[in-house]
Every structure is written in structure tokens, then in C-alpha cells.
C-alpha atoms as a PDB file:
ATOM      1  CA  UNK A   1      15.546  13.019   0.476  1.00  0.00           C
ATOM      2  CA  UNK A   2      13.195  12.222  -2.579  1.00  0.00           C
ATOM      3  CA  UNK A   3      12.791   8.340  -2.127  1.00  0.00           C
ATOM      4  CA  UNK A   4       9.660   5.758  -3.958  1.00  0.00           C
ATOM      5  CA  UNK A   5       7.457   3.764  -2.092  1.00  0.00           C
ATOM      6  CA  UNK A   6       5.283   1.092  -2.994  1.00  0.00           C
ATOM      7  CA  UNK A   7       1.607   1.406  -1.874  1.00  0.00           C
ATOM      8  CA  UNK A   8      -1.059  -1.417  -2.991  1.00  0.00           C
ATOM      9  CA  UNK A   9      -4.873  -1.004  -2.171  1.00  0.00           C
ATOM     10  CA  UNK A  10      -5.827  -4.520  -1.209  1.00  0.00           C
ATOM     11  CA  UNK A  11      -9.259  -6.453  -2.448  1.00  0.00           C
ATOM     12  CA  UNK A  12     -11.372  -4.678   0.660  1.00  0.00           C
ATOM     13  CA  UNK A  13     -10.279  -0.939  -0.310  1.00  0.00           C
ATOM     14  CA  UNK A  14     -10.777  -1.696  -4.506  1.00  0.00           C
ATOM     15  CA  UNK A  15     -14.688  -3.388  -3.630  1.00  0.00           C
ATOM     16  CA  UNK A  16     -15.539  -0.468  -1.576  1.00  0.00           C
ATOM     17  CA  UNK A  17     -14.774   2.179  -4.209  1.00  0.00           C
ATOM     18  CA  UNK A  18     -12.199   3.694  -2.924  1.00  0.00           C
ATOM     19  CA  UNK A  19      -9.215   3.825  -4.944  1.00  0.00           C
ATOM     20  CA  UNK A  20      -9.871   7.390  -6.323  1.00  0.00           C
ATOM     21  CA  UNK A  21      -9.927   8.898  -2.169  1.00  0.00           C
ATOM     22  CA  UNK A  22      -6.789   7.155  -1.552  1.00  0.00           C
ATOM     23  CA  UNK A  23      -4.666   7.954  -4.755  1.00  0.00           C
ATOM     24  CA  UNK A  24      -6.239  11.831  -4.138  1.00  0.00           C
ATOM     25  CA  UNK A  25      -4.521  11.255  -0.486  1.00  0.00           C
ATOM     26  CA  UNK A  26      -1.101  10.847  -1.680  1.00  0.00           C
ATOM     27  CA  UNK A  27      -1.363  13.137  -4.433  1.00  0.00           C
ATOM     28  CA  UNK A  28      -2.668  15.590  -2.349  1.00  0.00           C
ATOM     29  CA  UNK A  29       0.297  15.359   0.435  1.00  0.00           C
ATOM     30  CA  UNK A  30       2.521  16.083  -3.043  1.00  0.00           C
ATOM     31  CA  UNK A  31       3.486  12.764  -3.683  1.00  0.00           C
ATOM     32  CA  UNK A  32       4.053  11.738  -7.409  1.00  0.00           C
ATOM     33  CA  UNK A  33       2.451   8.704  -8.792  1.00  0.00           C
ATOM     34  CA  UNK A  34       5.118   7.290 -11.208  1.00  0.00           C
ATOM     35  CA  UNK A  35       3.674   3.880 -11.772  1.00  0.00           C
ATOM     36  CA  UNK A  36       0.356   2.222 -11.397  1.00  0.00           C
ATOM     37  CA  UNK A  37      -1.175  -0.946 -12.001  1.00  0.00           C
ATOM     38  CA  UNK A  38      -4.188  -3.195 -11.383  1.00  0.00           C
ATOM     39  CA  UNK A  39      -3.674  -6.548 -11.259  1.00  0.00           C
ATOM     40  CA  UNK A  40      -5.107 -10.047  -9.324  1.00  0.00           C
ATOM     41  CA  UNK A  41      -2.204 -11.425  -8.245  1.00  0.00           C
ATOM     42  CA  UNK A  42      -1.708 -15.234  -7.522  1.00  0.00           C
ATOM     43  CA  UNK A  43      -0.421 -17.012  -4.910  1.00  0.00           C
ATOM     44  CA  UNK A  44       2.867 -17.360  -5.839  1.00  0.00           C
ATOM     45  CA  UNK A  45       3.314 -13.714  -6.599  1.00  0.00           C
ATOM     46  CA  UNK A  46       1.619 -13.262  -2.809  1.00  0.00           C
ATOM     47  CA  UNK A  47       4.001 -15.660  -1.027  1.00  0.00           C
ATOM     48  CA  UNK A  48       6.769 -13.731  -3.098  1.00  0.00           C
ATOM     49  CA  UNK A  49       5.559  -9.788  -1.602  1.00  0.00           C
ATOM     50  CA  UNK A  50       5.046 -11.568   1.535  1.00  0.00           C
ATOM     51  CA  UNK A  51       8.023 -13.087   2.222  1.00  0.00           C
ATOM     52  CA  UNK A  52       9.563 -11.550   4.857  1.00  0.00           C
ATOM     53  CA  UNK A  53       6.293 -12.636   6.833  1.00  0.00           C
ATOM     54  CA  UNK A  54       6.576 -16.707   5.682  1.00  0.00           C
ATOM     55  CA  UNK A  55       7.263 -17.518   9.246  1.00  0.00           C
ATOM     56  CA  UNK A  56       3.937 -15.892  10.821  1.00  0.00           C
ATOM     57  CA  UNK A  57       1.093 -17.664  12.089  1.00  0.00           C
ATOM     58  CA  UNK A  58      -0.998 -15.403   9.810  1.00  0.00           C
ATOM     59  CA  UNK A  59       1.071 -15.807   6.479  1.00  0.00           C
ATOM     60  CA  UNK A  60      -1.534 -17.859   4.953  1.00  0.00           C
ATOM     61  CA  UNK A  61      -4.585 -15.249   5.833  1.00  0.00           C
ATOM     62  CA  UNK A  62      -2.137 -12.215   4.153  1.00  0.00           C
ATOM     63  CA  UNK A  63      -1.979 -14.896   1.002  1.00  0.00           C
ATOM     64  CA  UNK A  64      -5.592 -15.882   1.238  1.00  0.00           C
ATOM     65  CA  UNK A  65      -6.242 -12.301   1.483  1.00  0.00           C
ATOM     66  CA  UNK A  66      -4.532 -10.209  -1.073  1.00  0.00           C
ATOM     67  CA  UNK A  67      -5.542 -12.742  -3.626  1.00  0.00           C
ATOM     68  CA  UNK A  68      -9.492 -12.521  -3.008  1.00  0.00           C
ATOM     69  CA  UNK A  69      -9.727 -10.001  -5.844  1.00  0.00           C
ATOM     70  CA  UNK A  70      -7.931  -7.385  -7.690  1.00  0.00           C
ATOM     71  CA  UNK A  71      -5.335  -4.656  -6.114  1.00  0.00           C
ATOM     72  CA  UNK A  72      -4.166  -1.535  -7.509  1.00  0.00           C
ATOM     73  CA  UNK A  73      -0.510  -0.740  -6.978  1.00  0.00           C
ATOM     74  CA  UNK A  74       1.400   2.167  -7.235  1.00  0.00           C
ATOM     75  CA  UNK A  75       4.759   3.524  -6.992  1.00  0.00           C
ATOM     76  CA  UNK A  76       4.986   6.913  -5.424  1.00  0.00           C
ATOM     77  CA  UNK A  77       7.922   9.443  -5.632  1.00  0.00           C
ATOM     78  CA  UNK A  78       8.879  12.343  -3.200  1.00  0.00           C
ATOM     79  CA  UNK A  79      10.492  13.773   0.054  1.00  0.00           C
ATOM     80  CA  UNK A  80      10.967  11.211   2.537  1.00  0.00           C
ATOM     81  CA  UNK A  81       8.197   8.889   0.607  1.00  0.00           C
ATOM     82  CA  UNK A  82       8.374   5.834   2.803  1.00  0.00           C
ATOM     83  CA  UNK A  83       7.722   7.482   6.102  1.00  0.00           C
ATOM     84  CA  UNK A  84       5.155  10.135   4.544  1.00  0.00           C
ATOM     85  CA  UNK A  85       3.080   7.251   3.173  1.00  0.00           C
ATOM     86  CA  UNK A  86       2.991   4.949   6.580  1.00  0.00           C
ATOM     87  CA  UNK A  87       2.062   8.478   8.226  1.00  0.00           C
ATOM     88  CA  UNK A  88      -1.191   8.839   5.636  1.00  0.00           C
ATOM     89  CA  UNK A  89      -1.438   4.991   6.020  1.00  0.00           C
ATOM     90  CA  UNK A  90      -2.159   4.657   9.907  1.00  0.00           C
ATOM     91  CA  UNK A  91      -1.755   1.706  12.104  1.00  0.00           C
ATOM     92  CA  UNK A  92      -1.527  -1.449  10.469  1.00  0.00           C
ATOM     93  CA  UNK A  93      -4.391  -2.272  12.958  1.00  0.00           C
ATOM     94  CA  UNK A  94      -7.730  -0.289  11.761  1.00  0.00           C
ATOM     95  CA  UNK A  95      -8.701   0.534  15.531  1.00  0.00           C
ATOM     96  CA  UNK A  96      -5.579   2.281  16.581  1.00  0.00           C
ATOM     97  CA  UNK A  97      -5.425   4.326  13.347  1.00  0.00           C
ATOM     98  CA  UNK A  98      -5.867   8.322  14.102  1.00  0.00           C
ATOM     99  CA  UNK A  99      -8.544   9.956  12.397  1.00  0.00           C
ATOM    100  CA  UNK A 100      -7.407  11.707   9.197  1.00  0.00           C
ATOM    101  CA  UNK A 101      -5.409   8.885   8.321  1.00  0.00           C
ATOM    102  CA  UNK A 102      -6.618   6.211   5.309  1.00  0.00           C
ATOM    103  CA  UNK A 103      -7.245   2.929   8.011  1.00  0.00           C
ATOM    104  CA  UNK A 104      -8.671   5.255  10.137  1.00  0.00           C
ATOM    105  CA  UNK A 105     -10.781   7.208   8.355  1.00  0.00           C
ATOM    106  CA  UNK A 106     -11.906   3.666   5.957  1.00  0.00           C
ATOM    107  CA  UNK A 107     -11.323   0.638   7.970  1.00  0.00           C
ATOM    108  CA  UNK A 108     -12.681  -0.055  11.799  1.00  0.00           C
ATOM    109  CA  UNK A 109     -11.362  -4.024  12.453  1.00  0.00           C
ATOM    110  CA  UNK A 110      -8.998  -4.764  14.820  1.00  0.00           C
ATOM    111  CA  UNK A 111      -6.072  -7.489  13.331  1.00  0.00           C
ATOM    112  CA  UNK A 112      -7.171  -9.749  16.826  1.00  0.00           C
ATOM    113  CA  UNK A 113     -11.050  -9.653  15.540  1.00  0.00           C
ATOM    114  CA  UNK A 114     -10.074 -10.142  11.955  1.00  0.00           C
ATOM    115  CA  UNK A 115      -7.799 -13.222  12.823  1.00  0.00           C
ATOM    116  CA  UNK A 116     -10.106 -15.032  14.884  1.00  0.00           C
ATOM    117  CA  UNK A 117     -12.821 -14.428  12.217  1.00  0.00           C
ATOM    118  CA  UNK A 118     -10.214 -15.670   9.604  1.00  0.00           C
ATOM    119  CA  UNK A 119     -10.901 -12.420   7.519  1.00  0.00           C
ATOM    120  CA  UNK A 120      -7.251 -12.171   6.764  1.00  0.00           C
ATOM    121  CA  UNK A 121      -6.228  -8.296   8.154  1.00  0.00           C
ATOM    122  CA  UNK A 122      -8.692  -6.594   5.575  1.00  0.00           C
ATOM    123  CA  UNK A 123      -7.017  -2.868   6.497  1.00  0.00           C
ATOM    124  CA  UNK A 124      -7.444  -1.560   2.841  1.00  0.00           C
ATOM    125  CA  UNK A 125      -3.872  -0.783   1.983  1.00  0.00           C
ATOM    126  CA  UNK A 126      -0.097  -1.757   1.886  1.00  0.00           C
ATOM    127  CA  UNK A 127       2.425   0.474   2.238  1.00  0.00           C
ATOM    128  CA  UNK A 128       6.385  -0.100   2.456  1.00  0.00           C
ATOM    129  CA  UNK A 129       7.781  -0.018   5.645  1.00  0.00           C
ATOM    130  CA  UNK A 130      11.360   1.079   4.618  1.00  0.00           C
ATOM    131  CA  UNK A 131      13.141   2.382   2.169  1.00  0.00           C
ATOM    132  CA  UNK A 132      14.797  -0.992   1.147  1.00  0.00           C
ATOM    133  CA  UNK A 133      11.375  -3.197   0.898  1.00  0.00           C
ATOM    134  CA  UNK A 134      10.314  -0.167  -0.924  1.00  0.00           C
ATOM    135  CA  UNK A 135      13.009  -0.717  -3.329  1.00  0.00           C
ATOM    136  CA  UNK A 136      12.513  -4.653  -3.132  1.00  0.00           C
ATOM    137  CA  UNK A 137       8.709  -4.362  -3.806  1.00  0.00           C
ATOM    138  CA  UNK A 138       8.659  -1.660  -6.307  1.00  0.00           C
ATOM    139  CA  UNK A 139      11.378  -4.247  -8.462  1.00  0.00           C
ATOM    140  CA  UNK A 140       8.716  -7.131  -7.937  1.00  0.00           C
ATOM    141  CA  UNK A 141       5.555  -4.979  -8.945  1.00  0.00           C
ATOM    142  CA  UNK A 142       7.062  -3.035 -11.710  1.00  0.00           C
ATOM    143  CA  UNK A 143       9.607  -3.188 -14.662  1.00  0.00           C
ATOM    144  CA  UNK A 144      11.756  -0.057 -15.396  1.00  0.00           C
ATOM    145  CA  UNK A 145       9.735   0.434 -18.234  1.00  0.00           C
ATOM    146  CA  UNK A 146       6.619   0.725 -16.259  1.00  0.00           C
ATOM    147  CA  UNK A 147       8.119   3.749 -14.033  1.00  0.00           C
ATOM    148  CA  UNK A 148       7.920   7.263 -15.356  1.00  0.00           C
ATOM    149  CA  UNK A 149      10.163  10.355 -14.699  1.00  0.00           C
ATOM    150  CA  UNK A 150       8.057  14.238 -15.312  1.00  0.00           C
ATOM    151  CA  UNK A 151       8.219  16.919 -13.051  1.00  0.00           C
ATOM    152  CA  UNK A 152       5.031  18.592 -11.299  1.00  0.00           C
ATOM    153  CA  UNK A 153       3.598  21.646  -9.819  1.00  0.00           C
ATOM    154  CA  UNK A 154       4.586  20.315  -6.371  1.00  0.00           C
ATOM    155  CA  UNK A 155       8.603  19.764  -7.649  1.00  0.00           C
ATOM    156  CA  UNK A 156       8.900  23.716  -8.806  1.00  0.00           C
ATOM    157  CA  UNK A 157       7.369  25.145  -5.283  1.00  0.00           C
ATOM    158  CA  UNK A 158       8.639  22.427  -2.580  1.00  0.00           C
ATOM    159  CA  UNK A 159      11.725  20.575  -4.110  1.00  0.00           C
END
């Protein structure tokens, strides 16, 4: 099943250098980058990604958040994207990410801790959580034009 995803590195994973280590994750578990994009988004366009979360008492800290500084997003393309990029993802909560995975290799706060500081959930990265908010997000983050079809290495030994 060869599916996209949207993944965004959030302010805390773009300050601490590591956007190169997590791209190399994905690329690395053969998934195909097919659009990218740094941006600072604004509220609005925060409120919009967040939606489905507008009813949550931390809705404003996810705004407040993802808006502190610039994010790199990227569409990815592959088998089974979604799941295989919440697998390299880990736990939305830092502390109950396995080792090996990006939020628990990179990030150590617990969502409780980070709440009652008011630190907003800084676990570097986004990733969909199904394949429909994949579709959803990668439509608000991306025109048609800015998504690219070419075949790699990967496609002519596992596809």
C-alpha cells in the first residue's frame, strides 16, 4: 500500500539542529521525500492544522507552540507511510518513546511536565496519525505543484 504522510519538525527539533538526523531517518527506512518546505507559520494557519484538537485544554499551548519559530515540513511517500512514520516517530509523550525512535532518541519531557511548565508539548516532530489527516494535512501544507513524482533506488528493489 504506497500511501504519503505529512511529517513537520516543530520549532524545538529545527533550534537544536536536527533536521538533517530526522529527514536521514525516514529516508533511511526507504521513505521518499516528495515535498518539503520551511516555513513560520501563523496562528491562523496553526488553529487550521490543529483543528481537530480546538476542543482541548492544551489547544492554545500546540498554537503557542508550533508558531515559536520556523518548522520544516515534508511530505513522504511509500509502503504503508502513515504507520511507518508514527513507528520512527515514538510516543507522542518523549518519556514513553523506545529508544531508536526520533522522541526517544531527541526529546526526554513528559506532555504532564511540559503542560504544567506551559512549554507547549515540545516533542520535536508531527507526524499524521492516519491516512485521511495525512491526506487533509498534506492539501493544507502543500499545492500539487509543490509535490514531485521520480522513482528511487528503494522503488526498483522493494516495490
Amino acid at each position: 500500500m504506497i500511501e504519503r504522510s505529512l511529517v513537520i519538525i516543530k520549532p524545538d527539533g529545527v533550534e537544536r539542529s536536527l533536521v538533517g538526523e530526522i529527514i536521514k531517518r525516514f529516508e533511511n527506512a526507504g521513505l521518499k521525500l516528495v515535498g518539503m518546505k520551511m516555513v513560520w507559520i501563523g496562528k491562523k494557519f496553526a488553529e487550521e492544522h490543529y483543528h481537530a484538537h480546538s476542543k482541548k485544554p492544551f489547544f492554545k499551548e500546540l498554537v503557542e507552540f508550533i508558531t515559536e519559530g520556523p518548522v520544516v515540513a515534508f511530505a513522504i511517500e511509500g509502503v504503508h507511510a502513515v504507520d511507518n512514520a508514527r513507528r520512527l516517530v515514538g510516543d507522542t509523550s518523549p518519556h514513553r518513546a523506545a529508544p531508536g525512535t526520533i522522541r526517544g532518541d531527541f526529546a526526554h519531557l513528559s506532555m504532564e511536565y511540559a503542560s504544567k511548565k506551559g512549554l507547549g508539548g515540545k516533542n520535536l516532530i508531527h507526524a499524521s496519525g492516519s491516512k485521511n489527516e495525512a491526506d487533509e494535512e498534506i492539501r493544507l501544507w502543500f499545492t500539487k505543484e509543490e509535490l514531485h513524482s521520480y522513482s528511487t533506488v528503494h522503488e526498483k528493489h522493494v516495490f
